[in-house]
PDB file of N, CA and C in Angstrom:
ATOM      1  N   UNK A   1      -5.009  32.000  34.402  1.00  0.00           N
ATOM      2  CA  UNK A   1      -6.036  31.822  33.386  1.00  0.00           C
ATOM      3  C   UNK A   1      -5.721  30.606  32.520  1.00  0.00           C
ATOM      4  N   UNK A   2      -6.756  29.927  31.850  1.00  0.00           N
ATOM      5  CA  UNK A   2      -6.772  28.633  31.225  1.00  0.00           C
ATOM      6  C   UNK A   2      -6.468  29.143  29.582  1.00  0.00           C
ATOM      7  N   UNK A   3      -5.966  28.176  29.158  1.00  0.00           N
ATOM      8  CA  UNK A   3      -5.940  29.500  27.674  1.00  0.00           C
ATOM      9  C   UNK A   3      -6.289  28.223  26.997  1.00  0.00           C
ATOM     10  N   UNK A   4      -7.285  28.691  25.752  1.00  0.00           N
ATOM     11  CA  UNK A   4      -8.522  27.999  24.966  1.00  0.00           C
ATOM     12  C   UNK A   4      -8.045  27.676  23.671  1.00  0.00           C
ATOM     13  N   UNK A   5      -7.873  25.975  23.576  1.00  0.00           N
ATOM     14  CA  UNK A   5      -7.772  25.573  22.202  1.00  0.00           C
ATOM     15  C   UNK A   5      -8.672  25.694  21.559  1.00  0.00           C
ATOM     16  N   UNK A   6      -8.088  26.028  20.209  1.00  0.00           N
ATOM     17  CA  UNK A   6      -9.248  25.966  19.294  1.00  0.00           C
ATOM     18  C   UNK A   6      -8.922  24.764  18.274  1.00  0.00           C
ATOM     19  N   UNK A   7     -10.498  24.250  18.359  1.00  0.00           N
ATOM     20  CA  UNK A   7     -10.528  22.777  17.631  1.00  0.00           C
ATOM     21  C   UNK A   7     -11.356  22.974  16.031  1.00  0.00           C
ATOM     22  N   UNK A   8     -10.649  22.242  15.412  1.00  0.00           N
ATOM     23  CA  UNK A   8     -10.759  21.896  13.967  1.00  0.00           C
ATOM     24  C   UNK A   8     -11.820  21.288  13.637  1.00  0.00           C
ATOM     25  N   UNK A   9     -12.560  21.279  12.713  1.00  0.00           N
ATOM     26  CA  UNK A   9     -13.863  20.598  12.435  1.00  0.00           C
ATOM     27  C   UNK A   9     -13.514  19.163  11.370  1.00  0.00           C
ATOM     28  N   UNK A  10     -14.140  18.170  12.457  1.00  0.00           N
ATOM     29  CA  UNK A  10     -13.860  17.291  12.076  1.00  0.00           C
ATOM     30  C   UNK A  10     -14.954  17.034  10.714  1.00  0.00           C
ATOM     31  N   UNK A  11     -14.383  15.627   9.671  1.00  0.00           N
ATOM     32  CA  UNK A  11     -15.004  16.022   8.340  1.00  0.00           C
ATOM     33  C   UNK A  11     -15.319  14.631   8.260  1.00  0.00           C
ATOM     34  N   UNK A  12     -16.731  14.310   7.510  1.00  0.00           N
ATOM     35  CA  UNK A  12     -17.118  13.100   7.238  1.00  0.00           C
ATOM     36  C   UNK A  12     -15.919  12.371   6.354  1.00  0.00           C
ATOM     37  N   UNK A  13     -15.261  13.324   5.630  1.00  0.00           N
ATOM     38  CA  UNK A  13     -13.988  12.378   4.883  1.00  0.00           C
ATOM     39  C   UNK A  13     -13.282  11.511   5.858  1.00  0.00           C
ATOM     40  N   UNK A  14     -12.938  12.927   7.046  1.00  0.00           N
ATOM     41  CA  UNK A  14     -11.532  12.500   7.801  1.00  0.00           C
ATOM     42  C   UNK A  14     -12.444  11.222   8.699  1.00  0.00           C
ATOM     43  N   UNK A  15     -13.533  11.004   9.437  1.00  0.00           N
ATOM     44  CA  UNK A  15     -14.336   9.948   9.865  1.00  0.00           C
ATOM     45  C   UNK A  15     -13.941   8.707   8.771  1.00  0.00           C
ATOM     46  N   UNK A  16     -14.372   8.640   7.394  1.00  0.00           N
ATOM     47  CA  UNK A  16     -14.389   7.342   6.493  1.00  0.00           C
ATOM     48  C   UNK A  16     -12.720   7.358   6.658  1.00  0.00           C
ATOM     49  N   UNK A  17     -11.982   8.246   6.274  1.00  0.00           N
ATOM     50  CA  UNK A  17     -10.437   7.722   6.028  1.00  0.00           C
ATOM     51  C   UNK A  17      -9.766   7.230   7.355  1.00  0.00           C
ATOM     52  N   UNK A  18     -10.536   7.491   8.712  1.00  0.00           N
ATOM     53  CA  UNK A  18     -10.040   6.931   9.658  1.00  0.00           C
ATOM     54  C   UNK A  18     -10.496   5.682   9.906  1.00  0.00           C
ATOM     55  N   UNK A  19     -11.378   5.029   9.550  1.00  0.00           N
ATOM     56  CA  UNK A  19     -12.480   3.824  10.079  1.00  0.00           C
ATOM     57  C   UNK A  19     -12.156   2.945   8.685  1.00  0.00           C
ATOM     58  N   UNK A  20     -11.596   3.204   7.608  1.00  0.00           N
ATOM     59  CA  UNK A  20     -10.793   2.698   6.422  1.00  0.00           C
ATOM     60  C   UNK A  20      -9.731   2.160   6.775  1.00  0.00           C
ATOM     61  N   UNK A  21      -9.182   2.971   7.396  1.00  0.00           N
ATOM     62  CA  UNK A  21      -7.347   2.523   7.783  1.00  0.00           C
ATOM     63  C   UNK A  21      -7.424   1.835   8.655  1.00  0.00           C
ATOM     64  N   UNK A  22      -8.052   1.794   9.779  1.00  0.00           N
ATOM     65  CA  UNK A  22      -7.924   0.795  10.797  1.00  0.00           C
ATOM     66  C   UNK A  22      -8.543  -0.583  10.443  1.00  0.00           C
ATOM     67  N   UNK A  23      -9.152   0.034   9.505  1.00  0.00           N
ATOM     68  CA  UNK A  23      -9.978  -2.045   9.014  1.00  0.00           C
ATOM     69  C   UNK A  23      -9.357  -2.321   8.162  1.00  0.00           C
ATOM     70  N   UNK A  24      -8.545  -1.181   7.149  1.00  0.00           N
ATOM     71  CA  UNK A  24      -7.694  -1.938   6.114  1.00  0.00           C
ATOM     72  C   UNK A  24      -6.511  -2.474   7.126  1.00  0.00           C
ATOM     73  N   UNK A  25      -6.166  -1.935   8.675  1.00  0.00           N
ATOM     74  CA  UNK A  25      -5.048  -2.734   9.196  1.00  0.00           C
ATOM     75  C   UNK A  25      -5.385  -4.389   9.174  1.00  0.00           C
ATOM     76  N   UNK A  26      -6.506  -4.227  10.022  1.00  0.00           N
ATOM     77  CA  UNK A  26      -7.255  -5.509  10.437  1.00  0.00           C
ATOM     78  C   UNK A  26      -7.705  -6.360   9.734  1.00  0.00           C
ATOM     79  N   UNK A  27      -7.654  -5.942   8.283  1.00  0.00           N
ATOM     80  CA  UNK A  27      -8.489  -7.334   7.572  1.00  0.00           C
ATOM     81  C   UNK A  27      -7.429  -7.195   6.504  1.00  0.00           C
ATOM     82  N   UNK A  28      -6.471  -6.369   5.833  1.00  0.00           N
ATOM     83  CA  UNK A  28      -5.591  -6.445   4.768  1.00  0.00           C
ATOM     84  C   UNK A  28      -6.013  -6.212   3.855  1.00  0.00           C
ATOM     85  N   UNK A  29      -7.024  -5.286   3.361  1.00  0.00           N
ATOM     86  CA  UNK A  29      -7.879  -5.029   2.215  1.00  0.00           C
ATOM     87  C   UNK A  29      -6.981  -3.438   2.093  1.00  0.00           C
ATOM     88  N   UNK A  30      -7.028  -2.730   1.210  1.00  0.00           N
ATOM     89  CA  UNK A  30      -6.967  -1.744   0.650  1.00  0.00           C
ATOM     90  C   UNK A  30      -7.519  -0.697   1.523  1.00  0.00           C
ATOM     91  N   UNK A  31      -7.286   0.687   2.030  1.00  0.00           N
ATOM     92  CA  UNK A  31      -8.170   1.875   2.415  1.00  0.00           C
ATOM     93  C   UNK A  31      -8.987   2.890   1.566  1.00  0.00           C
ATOM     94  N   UNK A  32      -8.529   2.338   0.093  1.00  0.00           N
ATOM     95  CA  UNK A  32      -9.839   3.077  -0.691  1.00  0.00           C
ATOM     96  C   UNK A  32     -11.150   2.191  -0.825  1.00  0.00           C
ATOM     97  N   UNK A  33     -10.984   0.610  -0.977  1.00  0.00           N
ATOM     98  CA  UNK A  33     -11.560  -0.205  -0.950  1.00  0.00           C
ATOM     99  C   UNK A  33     -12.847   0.365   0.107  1.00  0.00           C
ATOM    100  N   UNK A  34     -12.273  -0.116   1.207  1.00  0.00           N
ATOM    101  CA  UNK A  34     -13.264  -0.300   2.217  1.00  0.00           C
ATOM    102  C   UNK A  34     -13.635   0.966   2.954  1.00  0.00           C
ATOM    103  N   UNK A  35     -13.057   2.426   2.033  1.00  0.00           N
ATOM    104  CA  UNK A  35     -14.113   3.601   2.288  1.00  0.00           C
ATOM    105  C   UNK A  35     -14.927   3.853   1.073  1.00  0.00           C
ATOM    106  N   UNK A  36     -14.866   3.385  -0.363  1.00  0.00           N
ATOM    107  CA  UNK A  36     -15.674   3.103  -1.524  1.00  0.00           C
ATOM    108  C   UNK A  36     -16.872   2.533  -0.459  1.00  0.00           C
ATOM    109  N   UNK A  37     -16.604   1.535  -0.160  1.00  0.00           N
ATOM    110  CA  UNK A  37     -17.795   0.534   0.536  1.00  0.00           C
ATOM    111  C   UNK A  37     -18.672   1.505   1.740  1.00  0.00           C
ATOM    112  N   UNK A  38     -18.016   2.069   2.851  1.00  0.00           N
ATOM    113  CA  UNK A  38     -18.438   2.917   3.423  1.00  0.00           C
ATOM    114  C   UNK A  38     -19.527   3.438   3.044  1.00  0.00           C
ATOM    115  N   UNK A  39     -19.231   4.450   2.006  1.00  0.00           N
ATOM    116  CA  UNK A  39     -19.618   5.640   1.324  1.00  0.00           C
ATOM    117  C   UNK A  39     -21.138   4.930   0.683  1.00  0.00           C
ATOM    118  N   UNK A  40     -20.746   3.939  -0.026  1.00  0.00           N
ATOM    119  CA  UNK A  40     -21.436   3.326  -0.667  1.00  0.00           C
ATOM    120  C   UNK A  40     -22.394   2.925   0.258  1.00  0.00           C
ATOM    121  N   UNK A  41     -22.573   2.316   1.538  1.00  0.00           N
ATOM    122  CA  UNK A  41     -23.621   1.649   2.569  1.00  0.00           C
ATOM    123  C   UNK A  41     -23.812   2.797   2.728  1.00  0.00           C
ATOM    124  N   UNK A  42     -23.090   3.695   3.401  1.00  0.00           N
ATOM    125  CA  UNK A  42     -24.256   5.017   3.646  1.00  0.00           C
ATOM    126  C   UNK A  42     -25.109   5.600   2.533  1.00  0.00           C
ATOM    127  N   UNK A  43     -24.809   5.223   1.126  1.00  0.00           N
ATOM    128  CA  UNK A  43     -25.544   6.145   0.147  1.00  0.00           C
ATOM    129  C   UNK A  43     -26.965   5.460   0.651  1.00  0.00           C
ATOM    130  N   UNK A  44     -27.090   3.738   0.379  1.00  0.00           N
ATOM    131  CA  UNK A  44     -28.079   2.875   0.438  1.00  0.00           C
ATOM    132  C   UNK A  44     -28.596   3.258   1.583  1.00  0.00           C
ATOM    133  N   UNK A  45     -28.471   3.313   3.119  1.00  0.00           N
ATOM    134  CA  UNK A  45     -29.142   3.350   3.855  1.00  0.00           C
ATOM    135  C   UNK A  45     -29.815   5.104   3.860  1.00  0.00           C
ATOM    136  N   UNK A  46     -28.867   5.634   3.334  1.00  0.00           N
ATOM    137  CA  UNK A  46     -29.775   7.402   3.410  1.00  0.00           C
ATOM    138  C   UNK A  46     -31.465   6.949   2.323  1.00  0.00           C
ATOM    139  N   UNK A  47     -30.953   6.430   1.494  1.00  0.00           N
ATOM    140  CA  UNK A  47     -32.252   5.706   0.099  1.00  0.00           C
ATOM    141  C   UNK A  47     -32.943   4.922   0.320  1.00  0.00           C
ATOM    142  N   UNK A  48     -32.546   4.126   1.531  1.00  0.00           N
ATOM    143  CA  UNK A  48     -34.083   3.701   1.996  1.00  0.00           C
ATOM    144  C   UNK A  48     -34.634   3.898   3.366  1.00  0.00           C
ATOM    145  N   UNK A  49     -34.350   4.969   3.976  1.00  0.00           N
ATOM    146  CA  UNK A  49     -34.730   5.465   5.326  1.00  0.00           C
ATOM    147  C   UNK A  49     -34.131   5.564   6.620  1.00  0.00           C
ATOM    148  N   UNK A  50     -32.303   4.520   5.748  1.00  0.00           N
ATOM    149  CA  UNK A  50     -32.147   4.306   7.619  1.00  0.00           C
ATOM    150  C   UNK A  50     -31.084   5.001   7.862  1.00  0.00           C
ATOM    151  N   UNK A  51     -30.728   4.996   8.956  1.00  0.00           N
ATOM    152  CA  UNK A  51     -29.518   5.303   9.694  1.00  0.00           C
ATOM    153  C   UNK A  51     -29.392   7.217   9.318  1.00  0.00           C
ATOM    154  N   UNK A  52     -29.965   7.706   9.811  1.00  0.00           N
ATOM    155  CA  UNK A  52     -30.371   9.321   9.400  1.00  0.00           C
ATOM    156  C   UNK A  52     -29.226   9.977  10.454  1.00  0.00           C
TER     157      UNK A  52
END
């Protein structure tokens, strides 16, 4: 018999703090920085229709 992981629910935090860190590797900016910014483009695009 196969025996069944059970998986963790991934969290819009843990998404921004991962996609933060790898661009704060790549560009040398800060990881609060550039999930502030994140957060922030998604507020704008939920406020004017896009990216749903």
């Amino acid at each position: 018999m196969k025996s069944r992981t059970t998986r963790s629910k991934i969290t819009k935090q843990q998404i921004y703090r991962s996609v933060a860190s790898s661009t704060a590797i790549e560009t040398g900016e800060t990881v609060q920085k550039i999930e502030q910014n994140l957060k922030q483009y998604q507020a704008q695009a939920k406020a004017t229709g896009l990216a749903h």
